[in-house]
C-alpha atoms as a PDB file:
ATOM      1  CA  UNK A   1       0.000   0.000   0.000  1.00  0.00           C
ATOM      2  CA  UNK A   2       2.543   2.264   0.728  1.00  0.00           C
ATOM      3  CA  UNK A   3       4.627   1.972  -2.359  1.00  0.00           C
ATOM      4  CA  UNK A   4       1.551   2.678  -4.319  1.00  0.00           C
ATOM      5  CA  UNK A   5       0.665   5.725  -2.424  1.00  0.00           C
ATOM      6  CA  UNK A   6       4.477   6.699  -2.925  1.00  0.00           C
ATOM      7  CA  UNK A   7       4.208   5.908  -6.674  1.00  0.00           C
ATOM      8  CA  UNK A   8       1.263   7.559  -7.080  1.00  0.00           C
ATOM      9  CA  UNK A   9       2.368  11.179  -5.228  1.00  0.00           C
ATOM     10  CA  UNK A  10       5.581  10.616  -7.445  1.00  0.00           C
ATOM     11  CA  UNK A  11       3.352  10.313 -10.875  1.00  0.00           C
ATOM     12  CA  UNK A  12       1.303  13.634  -9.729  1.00  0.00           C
ATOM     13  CA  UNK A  13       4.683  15.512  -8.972  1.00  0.00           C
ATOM     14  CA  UNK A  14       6.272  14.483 -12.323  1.00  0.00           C
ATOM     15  CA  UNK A  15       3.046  15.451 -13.997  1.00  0.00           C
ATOM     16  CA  UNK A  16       2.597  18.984 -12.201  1.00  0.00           C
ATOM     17  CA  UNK A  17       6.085  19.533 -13.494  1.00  0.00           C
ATOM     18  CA  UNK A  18       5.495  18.873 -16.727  1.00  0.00           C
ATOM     19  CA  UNK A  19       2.187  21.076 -16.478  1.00  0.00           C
ATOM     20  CA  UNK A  20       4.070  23.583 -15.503  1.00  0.00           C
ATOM     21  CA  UNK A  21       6.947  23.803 -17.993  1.00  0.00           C
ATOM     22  CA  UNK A  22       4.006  23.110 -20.684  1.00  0.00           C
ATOM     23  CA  UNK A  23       1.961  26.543 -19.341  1.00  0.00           C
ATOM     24  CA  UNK A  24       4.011  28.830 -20.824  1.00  0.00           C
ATOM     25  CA  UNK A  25       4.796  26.939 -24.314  1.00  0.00           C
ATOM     26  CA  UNK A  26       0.988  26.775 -24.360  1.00  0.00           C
ATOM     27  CA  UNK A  27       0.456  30.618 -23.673  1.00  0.00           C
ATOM     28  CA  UNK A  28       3.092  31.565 -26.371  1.00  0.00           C
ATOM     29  CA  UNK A  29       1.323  30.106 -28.954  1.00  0.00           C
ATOM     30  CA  UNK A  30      -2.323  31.138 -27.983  1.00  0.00           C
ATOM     31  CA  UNK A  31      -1.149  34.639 -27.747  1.00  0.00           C
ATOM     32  CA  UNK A  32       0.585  34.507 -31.355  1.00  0.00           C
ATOM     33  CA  UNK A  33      -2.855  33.871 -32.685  1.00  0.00           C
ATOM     34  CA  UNK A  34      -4.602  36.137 -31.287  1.00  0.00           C
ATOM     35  CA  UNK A  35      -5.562  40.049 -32.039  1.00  0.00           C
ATOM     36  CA  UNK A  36      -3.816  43.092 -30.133  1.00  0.00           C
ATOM     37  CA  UNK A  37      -6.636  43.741 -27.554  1.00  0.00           C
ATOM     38  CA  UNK A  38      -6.919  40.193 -26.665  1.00  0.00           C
ATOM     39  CA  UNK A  39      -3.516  39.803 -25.860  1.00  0.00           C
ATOM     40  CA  UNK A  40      -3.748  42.405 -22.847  1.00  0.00           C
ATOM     41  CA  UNK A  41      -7.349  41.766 -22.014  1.00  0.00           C
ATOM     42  CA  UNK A  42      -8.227  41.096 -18.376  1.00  0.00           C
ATOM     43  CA  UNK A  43      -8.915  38.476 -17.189  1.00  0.00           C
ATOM     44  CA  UNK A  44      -6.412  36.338 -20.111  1.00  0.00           C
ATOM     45  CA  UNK A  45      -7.938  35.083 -22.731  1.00  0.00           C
ATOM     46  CA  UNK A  46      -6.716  31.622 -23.026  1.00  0.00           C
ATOM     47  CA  UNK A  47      -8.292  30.897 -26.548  1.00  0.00           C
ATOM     48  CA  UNK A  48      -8.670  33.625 -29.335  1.00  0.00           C
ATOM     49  CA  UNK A  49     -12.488  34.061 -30.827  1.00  0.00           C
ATOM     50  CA  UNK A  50     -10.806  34.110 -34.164  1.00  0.00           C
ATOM     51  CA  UNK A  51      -7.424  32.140 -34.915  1.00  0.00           C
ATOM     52  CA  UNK A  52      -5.376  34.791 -37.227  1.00  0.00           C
ATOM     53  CA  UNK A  53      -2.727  32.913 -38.522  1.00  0.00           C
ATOM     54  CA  UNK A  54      -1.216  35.678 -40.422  1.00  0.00           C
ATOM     55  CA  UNK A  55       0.021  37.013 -37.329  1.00  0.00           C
ATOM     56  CA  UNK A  56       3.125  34.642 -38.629  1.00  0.00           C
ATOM     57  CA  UNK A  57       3.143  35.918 -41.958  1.00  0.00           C
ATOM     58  CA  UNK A  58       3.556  39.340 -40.642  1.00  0.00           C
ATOM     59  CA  UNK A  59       6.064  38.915 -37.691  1.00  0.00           C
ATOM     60  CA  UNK A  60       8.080  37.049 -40.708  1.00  0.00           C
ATOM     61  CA  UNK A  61       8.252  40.044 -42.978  1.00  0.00           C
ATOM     62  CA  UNK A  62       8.489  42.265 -39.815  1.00  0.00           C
ATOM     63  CA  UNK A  63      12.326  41.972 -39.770  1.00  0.00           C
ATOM     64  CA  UNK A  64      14.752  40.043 -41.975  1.00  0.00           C
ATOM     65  CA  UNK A  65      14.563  37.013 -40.503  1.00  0.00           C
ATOM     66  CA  UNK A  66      15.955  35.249 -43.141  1.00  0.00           C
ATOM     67  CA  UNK A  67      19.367  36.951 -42.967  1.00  0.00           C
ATOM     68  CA  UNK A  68      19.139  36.178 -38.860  1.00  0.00           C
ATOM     69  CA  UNK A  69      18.301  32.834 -39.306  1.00  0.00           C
ATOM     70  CA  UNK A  70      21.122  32.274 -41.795  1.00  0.00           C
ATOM     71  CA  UNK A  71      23.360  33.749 -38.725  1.00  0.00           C
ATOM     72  CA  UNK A  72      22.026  31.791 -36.221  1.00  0.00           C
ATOM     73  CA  UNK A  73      22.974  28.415 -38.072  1.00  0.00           C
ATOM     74  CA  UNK A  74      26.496  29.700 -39.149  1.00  0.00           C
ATOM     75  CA  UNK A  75      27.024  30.673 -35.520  1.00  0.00           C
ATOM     76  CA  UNK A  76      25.353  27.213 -33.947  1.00  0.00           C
ATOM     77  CA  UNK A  77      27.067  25.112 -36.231  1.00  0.00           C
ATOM     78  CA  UNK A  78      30.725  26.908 -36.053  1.00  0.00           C
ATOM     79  CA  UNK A  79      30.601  27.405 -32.378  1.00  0.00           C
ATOM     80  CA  UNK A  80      29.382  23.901 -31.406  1.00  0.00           C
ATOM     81  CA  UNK A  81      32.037  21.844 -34.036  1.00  0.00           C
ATOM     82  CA  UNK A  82      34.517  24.192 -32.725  1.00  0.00           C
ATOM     83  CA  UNK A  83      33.928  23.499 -28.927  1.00  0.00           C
ATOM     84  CA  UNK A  84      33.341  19.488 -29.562  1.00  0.00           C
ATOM     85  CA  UNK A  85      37.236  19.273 -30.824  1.00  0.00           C
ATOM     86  CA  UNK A  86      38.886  21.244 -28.015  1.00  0.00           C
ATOM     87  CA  UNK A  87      36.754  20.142 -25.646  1.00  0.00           C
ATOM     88  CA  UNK A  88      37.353  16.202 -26.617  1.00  0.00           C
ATOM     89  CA  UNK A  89      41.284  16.892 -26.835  1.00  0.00           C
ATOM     90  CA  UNK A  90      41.329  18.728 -23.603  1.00  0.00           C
ATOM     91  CA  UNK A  91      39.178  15.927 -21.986  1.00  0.00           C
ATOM     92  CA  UNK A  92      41.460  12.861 -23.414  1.00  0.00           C
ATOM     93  CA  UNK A  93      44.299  14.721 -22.339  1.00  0.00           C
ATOM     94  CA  UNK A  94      42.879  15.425 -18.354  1.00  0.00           C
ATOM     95  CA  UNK A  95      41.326  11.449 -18.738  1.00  0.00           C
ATOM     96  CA  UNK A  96      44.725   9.545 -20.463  1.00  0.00           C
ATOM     97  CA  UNK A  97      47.412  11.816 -20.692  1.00  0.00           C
ATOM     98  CA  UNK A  98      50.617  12.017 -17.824  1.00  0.00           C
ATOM     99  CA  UNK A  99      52.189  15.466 -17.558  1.00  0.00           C
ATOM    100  CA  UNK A 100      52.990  17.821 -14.811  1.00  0.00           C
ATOM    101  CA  UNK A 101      50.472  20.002 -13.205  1.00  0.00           C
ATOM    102  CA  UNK A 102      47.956  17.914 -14.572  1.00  0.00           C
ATOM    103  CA  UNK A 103      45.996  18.142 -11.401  1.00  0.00           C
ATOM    104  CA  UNK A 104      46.351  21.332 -10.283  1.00  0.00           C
ATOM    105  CA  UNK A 105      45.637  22.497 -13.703  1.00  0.00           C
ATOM    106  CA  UNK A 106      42.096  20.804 -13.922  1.00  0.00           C
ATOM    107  CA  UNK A 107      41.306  22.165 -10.433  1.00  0.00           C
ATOM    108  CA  UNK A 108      42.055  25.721 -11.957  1.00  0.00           C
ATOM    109  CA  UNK A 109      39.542  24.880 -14.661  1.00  0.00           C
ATOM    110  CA  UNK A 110      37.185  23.814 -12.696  1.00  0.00           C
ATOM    111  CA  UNK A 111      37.051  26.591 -10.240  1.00  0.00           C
ATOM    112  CA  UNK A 112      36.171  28.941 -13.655  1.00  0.00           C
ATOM    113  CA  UNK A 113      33.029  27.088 -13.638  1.00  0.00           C
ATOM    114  CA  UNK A 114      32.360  28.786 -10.249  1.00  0.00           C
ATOM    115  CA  UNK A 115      32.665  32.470 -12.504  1.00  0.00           C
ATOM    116  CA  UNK A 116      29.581  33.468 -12.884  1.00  0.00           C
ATOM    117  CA  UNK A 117      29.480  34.463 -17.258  1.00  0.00           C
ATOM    118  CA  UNK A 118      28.390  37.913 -16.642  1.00  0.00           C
ATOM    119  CA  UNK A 119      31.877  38.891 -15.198  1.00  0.00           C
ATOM    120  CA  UNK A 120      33.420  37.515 -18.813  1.00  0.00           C
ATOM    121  CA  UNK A 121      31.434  40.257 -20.663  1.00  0.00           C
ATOM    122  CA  UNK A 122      33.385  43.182 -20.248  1.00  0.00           C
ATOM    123  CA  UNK A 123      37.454  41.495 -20.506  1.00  0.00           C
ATOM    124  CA  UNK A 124      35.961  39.215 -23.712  1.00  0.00           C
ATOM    125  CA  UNK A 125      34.257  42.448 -25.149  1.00  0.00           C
ATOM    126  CA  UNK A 126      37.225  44.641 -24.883  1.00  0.00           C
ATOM    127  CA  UNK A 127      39.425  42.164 -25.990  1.00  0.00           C
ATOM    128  CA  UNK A 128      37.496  41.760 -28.671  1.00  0.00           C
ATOM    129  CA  UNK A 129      37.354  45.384 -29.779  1.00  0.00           C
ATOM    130  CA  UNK A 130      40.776  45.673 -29.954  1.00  0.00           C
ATOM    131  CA  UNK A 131      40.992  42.809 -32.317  1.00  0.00           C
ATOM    132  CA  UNK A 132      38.426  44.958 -34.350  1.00  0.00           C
ATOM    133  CA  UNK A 133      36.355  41.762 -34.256  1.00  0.00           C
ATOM    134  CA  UNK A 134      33.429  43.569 -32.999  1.00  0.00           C
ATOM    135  CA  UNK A 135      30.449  43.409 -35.304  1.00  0.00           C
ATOM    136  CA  UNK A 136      31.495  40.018 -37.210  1.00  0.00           C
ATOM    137  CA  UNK A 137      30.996  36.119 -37.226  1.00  0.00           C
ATOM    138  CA  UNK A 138      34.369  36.341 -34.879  1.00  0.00           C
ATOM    139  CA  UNK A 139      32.943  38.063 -32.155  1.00  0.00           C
ATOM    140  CA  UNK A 140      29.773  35.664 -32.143  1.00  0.00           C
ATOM    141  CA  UNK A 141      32.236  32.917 -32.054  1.00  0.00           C
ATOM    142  CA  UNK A 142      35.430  33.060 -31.085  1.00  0.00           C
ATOM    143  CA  UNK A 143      34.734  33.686 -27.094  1.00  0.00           C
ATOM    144  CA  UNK A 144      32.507  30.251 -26.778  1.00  0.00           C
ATOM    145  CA  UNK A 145      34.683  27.711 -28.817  1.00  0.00           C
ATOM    146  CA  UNK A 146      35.748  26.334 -25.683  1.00  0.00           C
ATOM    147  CA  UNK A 147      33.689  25.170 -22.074  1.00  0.00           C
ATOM    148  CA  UNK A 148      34.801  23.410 -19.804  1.00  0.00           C
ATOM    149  CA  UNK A 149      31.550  22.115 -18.915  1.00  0.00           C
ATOM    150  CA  UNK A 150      31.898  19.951 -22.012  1.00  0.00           C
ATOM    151  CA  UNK A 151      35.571  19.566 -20.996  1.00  0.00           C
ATOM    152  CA  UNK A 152      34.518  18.105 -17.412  1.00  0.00           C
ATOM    153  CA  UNK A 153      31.699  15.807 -18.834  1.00  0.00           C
ATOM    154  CA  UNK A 154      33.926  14.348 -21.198  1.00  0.00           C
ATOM    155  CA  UNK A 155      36.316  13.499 -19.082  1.00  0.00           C
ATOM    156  CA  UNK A 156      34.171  12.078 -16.566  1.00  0.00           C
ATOM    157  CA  UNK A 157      33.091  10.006 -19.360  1.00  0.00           C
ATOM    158  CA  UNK A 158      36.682   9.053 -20.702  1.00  0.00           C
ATOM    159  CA  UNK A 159      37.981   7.955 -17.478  1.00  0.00           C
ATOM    160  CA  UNK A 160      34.376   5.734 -17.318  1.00  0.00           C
ATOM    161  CA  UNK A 161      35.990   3.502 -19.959  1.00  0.00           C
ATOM    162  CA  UNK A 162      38.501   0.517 -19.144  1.00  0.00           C
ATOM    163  CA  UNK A 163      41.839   0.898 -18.794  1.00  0.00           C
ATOM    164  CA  UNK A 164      41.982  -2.488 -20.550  1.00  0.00           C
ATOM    165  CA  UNK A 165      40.851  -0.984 -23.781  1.00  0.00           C
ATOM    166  CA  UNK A 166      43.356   1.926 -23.762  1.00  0.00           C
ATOM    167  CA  UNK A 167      46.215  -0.659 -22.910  1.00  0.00           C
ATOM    168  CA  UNK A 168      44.466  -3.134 -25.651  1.00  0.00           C
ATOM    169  CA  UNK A 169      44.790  -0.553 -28.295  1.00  0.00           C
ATOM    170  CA  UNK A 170      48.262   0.246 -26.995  1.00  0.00           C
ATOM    171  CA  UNK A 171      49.733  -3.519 -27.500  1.00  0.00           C
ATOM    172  CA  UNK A 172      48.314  -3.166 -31.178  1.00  0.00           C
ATOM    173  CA  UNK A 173      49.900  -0.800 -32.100  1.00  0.00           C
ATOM    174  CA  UNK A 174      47.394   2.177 -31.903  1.00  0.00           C
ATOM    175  CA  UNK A 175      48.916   5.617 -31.264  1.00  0.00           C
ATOM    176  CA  UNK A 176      46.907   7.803 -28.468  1.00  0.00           C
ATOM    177  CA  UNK A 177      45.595   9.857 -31.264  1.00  0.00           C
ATOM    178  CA  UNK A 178      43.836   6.697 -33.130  1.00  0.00           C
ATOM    179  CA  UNK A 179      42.723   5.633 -29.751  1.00  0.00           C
ATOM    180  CA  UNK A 180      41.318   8.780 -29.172  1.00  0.00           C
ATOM    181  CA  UNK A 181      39.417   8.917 -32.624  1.00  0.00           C
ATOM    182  CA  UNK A 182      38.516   5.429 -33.877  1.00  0.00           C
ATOM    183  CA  UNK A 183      37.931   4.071 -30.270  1.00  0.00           C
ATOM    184  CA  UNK A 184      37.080   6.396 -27.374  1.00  0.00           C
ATOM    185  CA  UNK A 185      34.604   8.770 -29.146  1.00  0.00           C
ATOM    186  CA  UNK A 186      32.272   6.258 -30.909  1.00  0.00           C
ATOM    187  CA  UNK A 187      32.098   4.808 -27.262  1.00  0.00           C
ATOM    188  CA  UNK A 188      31.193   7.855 -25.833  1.00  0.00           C
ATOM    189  CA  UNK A 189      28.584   9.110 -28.456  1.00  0.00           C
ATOM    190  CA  UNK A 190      25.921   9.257 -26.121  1.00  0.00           C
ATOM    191  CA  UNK A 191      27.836  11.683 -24.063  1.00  0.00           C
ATOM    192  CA  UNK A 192      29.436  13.451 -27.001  1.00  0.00           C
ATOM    193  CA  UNK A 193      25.860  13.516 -28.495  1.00  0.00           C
ATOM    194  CA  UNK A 194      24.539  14.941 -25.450  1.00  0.00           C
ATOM    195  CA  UNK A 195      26.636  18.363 -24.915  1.00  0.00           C
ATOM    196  CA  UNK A 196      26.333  18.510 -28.728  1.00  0.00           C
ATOM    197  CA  UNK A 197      22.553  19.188 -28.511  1.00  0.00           C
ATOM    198  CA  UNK A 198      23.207  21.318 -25.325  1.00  0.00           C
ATOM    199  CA  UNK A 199      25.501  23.760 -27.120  1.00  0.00           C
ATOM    200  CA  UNK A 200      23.407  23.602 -29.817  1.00  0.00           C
ATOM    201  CA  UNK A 201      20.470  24.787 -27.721  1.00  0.00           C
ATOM    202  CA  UNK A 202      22.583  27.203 -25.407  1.00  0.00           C
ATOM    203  CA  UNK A 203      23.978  28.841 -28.491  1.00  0.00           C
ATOM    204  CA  UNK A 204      20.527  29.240 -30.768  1.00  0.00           C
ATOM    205  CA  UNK A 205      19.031  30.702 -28.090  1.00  0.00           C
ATOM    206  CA  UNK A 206      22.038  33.362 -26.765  1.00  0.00           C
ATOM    207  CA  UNK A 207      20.740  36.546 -26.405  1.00  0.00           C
ATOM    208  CA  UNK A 208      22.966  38.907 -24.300  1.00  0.00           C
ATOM    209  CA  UNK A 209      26.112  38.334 -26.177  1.00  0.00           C
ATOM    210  CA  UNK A 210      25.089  38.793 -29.618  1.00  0.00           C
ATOM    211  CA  UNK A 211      23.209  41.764 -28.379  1.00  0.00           C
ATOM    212  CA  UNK A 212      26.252  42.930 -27.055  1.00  0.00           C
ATOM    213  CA  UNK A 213      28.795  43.020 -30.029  1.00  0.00           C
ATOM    214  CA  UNK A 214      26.679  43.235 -33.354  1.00  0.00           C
ATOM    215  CA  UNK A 215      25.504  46.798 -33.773  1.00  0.00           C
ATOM    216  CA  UNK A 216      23.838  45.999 -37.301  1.00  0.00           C
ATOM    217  CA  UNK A 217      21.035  43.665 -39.025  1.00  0.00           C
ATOM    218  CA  UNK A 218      23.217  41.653 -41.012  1.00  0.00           C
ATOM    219  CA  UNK A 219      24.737  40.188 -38.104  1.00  0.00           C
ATOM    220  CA  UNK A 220      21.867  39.753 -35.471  1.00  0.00           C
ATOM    221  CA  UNK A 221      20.466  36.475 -34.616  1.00  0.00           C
ATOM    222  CA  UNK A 222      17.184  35.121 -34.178  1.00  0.00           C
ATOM    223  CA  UNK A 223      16.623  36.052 -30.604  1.00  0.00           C
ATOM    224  CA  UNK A 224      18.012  39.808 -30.967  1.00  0.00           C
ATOM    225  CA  UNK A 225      15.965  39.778 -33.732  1.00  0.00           C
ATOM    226  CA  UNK A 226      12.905  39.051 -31.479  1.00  0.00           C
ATOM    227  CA  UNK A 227      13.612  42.898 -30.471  1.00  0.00           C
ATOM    228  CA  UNK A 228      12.065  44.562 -33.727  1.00  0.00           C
ATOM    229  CA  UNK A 229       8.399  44.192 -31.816  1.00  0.00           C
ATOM    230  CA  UNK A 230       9.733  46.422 -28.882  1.00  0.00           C
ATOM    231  CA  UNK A 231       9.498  49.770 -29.381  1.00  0.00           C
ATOM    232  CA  UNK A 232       8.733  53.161 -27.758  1.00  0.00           C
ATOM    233  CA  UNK A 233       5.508  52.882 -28.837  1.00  0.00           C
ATOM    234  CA  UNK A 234       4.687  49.532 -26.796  1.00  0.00           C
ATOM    235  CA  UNK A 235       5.087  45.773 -27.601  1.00  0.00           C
ATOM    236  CA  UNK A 236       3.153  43.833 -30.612  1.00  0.00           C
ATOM    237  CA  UNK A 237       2.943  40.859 -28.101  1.00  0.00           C
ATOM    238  CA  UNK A 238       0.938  38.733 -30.996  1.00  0.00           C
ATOM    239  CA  UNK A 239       3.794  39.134 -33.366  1.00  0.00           C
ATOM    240  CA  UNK A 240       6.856  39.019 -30.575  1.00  0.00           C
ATOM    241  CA  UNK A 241       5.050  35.707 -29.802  1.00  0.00           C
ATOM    242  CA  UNK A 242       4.662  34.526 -33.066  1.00  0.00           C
ATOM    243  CA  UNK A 243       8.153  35.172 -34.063  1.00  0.00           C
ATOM    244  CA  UNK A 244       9.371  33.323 -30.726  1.00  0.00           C
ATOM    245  CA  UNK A 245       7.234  30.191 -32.123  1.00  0.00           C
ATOM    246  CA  UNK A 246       8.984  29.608 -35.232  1.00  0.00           C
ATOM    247  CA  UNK A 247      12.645  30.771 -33.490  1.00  0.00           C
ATOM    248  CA  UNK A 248      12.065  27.959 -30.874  1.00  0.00           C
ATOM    249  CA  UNK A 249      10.588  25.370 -33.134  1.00  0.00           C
ATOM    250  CA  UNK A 250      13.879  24.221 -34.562  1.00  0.00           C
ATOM    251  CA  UNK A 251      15.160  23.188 -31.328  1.00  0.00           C
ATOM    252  CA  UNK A 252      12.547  21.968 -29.974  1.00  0.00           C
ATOM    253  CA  UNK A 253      12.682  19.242 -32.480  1.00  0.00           C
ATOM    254  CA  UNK A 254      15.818  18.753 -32.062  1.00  0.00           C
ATOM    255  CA  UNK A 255      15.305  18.149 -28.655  1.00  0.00           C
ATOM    256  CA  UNK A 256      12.673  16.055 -29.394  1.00  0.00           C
ATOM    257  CA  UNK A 257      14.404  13.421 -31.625  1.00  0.00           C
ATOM    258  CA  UNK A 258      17.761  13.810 -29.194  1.00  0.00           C
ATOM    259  CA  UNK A 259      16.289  14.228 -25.768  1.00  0.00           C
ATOM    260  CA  UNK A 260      17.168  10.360 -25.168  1.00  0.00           C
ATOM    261  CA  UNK A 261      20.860  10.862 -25.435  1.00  0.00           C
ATOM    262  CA  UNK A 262      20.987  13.717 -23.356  1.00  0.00           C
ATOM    263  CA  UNK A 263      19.601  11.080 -20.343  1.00  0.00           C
ATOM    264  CA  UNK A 264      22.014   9.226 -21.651  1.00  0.00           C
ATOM    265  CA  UNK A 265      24.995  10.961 -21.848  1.00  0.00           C
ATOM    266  CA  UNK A 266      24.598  12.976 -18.770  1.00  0.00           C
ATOM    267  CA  UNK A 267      23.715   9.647 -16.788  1.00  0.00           C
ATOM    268  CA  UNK A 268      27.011   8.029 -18.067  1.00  0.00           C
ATOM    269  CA  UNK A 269      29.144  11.283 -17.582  1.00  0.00           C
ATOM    270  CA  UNK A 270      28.451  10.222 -13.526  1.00  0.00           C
ATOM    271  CA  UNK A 271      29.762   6.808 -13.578  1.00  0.00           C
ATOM    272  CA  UNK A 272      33.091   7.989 -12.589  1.00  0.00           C
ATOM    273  CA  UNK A 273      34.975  10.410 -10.960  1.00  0.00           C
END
């Protein structure tokens, strides 16, 4: 009796959390069909009298959107290759790799985790000016093509694997690069797959930064973009929310088709310390 009473208090709790991380998916998209009165009416209007899909038409043409979604995929796909290769040589070399310091440099690196990223803005933006990279792909790039996030869950997952296999590959013959390549990271694709789809997510959806150090509309992404229903005059909530739709749609599918390797990944990732 009591494990179904436990089991059934644990279904409710899982259920009111995913009620309420639902809610507000739920109100986006009612509100980015509905009129401009309805959308501040009181009390809310949960469901429009009159479903006006143009409302996506218009927040489309509303800004070029095509030139920020364009950015937002050279930015994704640069930043997140970039930070998969130093992140999976830095984590071989913390997992496999004998040199000195090696210790005392991964504590280092792992106290920077403790930073919170609004202290990086100002040294990575000045830095950056004086490079003259402000305003280009470089600037959207260059600061976030390495975490050690990624760095520590790699590792963790690394050192999760045998020693047998690195000393098997050894005996044949297989040089620490090879091992790293043809052996180690198809083993670990579930991790690797995993921070993949969280960079990818954590970089579509950057805001601050990009806001930061483009000062033009050929190099804003999709979420600065989301500012061109924000003026002086008041907010077009109906088209802000329609625009956030099809910005968030994209990952949310690839969340969908990928959220089972994130378990994954992240699961494994704790195996080992």
């Amino acid at each position: 009796m009591a494990k179904k009473i436990s089991r059934v208090l644990l279904y409710l709790i899982v259920i009111l959390g995913a009620v309420t991380m639902l809610v507000p998916f739920l109100w986006m998209i009612s509100t980015s069909l509905k009129s401009g009165p309805e959308t501040i009416k009181v009390p809310p209007v949960w469901i429009p009298k009159v479903l006006r899909w143009h409302n996506y038409v218009t927040a489309f043409h509303a800004a070029p959107f095509a030139r920020y979604f364009i950015n937002s995929v050279i930015v994704t796909v640069v930043t997140t290759v970039g930070q998969l290769l130093t992140s999976i040589l830095a984590a071989f070399a913390f997992a496999r790799l004998r040199f000195w310091g090696k210790n005392f440099l991964f504590m280092i690196f792992l106290g920077t985790m403790m930073i919170p990223g609004e202290m990086l803005i100002i040294p990575n933006f000045v830095t950056l000016s004086k490079l003259s990279l402000v305003n280009t792909y470089g600037a959207l790039i260059i600061p976030w093509l390495a975490s050690f996030f990624t760095v520590f869950t790699l590792r963790q997952t690394f050192q999760s694997t045998p020693d047998q296999i690195y000393y098997a590959a050894k005996m044949d013959g297989a040089s620490d690069w090879k091992y790293l390549w043809t052996v180690l990271v198809p083993m670990s694709k579930s991790t690797i797959t995993a921070v993949t789809v969280l960079e990818v997510i954590g970089s579509w959806n950057s805001f601050m930064w990009p806001l930061i150090v483009t000062n033009s509309e050929h190099m804003r992404t999709l979420p600065v973009g989301l500012q061109a229903f924000t003026t002086d005059a008041g907010t077009q909530y109906q088209l802000l929310m329609a625009a956030s739709t099809f910005v968030i749609i994209p990952m949310v599918i690839v969340y969908m088709f990928l959220q089972k390797y994130i378990i994954a990944g992240i699961s494994k990732a704790g195996l080992k310390g």
